[in-house]
N, C-alpha and C. Protein backbone atom coordinates (compact mmCIF):
# COMPACT_ATOMS: atom_id res chain seq x y z
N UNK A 1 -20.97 -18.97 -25.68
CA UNK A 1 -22.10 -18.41 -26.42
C UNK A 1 -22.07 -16.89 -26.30
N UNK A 2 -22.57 -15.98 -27.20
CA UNK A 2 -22.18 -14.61 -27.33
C UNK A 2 -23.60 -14.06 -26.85
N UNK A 3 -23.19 -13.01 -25.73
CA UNK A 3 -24.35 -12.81 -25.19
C UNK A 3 -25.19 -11.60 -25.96
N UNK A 4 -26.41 -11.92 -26.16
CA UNK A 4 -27.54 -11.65 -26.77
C UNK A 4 -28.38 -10.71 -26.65
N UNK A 5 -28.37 -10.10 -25.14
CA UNK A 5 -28.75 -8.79 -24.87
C UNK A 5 -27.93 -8.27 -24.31
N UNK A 6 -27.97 -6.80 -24.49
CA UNK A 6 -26.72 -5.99 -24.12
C UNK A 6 -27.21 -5.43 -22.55
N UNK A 7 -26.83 -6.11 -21.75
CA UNK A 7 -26.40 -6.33 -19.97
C UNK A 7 -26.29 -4.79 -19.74
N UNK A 8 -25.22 -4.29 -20.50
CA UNK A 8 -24.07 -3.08 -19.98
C UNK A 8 -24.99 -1.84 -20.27
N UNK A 9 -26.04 -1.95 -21.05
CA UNK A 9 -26.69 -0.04 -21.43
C UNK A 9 -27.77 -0.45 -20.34
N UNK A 10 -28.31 -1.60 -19.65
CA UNK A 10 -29.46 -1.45 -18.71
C UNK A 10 -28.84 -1.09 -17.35
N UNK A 11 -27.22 -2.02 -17.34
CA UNK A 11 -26.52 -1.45 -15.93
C UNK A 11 -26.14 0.27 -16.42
N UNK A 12 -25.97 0.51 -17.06
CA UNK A 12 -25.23 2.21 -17.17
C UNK A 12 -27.01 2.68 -17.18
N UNK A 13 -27.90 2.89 -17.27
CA UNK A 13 -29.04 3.32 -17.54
C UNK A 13 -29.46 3.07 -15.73
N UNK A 14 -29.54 2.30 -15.01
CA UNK A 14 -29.71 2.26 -13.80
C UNK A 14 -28.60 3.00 -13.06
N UNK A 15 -27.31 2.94 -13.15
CA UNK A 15 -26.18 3.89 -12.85
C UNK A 15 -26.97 5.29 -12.87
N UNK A 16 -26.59 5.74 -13.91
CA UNK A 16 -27.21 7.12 -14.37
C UNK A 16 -28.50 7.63 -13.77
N UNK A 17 -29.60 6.98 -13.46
CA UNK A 17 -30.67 7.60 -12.94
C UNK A 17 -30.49 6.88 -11.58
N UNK A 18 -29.79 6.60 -11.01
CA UNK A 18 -29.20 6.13 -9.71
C UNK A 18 -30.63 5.21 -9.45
N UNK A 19 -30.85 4.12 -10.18
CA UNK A 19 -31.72 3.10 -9.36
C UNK A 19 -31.31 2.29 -9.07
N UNK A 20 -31.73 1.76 -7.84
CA UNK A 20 -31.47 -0.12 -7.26
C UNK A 20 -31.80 -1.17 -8.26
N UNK A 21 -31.58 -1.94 -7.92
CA UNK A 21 -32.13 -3.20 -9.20
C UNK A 21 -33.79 -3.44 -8.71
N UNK A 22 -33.77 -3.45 -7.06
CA UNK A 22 -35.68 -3.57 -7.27
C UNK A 22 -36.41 -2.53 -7.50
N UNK A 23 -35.59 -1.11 -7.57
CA UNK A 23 -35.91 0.11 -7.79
C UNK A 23 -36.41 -0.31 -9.54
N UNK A 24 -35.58 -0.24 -10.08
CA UNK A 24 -35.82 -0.70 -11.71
C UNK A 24 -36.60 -1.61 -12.09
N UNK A 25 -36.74 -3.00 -11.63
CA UNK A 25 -37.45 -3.75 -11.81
C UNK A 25 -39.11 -3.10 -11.32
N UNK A 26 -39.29 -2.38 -10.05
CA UNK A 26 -40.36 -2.06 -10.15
C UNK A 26 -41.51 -0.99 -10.78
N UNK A 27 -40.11 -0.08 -11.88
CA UNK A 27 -40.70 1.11 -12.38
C UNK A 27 -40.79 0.31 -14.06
N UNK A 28 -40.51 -0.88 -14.15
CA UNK A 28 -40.54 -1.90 -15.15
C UNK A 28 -42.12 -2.68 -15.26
N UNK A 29 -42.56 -2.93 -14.04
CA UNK A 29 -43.38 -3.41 -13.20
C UNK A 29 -43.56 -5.42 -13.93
N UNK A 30 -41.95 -5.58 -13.55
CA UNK A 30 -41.52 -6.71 -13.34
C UNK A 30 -40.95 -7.25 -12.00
N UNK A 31 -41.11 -8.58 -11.64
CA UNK A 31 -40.37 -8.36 -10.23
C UNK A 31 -38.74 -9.09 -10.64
N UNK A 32 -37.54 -8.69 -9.40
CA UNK A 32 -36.54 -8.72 -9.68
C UNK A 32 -35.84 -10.08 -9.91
N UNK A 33 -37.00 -10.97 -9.71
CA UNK A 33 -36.09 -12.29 -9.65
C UNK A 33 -35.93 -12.64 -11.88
N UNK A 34 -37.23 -11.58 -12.37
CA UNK A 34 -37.24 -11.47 -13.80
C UNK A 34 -35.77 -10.88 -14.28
N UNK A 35 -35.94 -9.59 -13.96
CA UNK A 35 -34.82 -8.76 -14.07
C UNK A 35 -33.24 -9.11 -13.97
N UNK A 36 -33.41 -9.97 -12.77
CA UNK A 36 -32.24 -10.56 -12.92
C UNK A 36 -31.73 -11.85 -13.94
N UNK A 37 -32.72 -12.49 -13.90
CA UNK A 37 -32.80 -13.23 -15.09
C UNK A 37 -31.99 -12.64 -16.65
N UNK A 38 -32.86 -11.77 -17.03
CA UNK A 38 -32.33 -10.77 -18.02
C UNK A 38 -30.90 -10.59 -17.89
N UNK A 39 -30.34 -10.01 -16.64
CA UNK A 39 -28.95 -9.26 -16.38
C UNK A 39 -28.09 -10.21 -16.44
N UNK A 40 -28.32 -11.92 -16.20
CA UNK A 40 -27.77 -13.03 -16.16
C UNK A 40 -27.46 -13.67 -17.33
N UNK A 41 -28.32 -13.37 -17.95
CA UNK A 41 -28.24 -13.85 -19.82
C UNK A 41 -28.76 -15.49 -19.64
N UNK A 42 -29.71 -15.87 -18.45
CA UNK A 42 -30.61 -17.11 -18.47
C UNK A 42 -31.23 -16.65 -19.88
N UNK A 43 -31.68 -17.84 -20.25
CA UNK A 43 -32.53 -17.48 -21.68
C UNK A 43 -33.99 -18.17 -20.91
N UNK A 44 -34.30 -18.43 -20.08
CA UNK A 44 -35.39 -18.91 -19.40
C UNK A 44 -36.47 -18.30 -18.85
N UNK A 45 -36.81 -16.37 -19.75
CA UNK A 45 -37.71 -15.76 -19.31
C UNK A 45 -38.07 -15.26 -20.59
N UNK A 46 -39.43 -14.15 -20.15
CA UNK A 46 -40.25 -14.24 -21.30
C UNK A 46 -39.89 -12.99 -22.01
N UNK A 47 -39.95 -12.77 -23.45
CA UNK A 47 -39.57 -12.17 -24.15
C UNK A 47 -39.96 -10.41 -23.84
N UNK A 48 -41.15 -10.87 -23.21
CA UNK A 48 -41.93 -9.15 -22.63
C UNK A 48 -41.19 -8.66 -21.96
N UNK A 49 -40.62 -9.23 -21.11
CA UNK A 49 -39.51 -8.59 -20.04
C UNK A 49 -38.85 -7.69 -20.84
N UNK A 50 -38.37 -7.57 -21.62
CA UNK A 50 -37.30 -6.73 -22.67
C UNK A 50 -38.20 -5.79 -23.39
N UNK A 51 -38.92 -6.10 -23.80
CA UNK A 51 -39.94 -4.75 -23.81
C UNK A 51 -40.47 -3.85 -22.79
N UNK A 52 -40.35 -4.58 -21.65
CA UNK A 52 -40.99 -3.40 -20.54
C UNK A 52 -39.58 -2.65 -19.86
N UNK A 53 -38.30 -3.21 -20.42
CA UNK A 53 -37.57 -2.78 -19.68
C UNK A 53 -37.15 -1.30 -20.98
N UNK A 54 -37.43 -1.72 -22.00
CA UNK A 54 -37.06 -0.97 -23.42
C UNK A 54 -38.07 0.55 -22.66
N UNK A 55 -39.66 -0.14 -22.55
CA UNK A 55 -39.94 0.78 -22.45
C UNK A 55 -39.80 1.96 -21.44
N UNK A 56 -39.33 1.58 -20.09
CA UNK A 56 -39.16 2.56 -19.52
C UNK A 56 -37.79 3.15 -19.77
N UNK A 57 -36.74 2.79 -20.77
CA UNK A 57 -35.23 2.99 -20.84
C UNK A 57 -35.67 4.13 -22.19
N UNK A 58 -36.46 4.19 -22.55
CA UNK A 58 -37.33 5.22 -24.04
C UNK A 58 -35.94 4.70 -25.06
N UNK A 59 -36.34 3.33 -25.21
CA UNK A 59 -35.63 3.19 -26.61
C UNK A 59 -36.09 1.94 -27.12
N UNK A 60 -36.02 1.32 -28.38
CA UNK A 60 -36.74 0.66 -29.27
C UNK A 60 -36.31 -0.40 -28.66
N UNK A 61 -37.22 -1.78 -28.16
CA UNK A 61 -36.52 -2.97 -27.84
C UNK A 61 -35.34 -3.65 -29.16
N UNK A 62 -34.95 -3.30 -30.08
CA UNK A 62 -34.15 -3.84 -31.13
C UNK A 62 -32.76 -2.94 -30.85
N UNK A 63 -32.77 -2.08 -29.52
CA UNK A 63 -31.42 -1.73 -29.43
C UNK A 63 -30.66 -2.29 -28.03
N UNK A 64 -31.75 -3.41 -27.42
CA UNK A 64 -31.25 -4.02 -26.47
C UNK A 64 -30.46 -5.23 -26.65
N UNK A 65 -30.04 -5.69 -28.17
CA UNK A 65 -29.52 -7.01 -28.28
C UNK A 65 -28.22 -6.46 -29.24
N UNK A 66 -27.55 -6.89 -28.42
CA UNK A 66 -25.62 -6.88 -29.27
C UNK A 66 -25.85 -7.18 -30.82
């Protein structure tokens, strides 16, 4: 299956501003077991997650999916 959100601009976006993953997840104000979810490509979380992560990344959630 072709994965559906793009994994690689939230890892280079945490790279770049040098955050941890609970570092990120908490300036998301999601907790990491969500986050990871997301980074895993489970499809078993809620769609908000990707908006809160859009929003602290300052870009439109429609540029988080391949």
């Amino acid at each position: 299956m072709k994965k559906l959100v793009n994994t690689e601009k939230i890892l280079t976006f945490m790279k770049e501003n040098k955050l941890t993953k609970s570092e990120f997840a908490k300036k998301c104000h999601i907790n990491l077991w969500n986050l990871q979810a997301v980074l895993s490509e489970r499809t078993n979380y809620n769609i908000v997650y990707l908006f809160k992560i859009a929003k602290v990344m300052q870009i439109p959630v429609s540029q988080m999916f391949n």
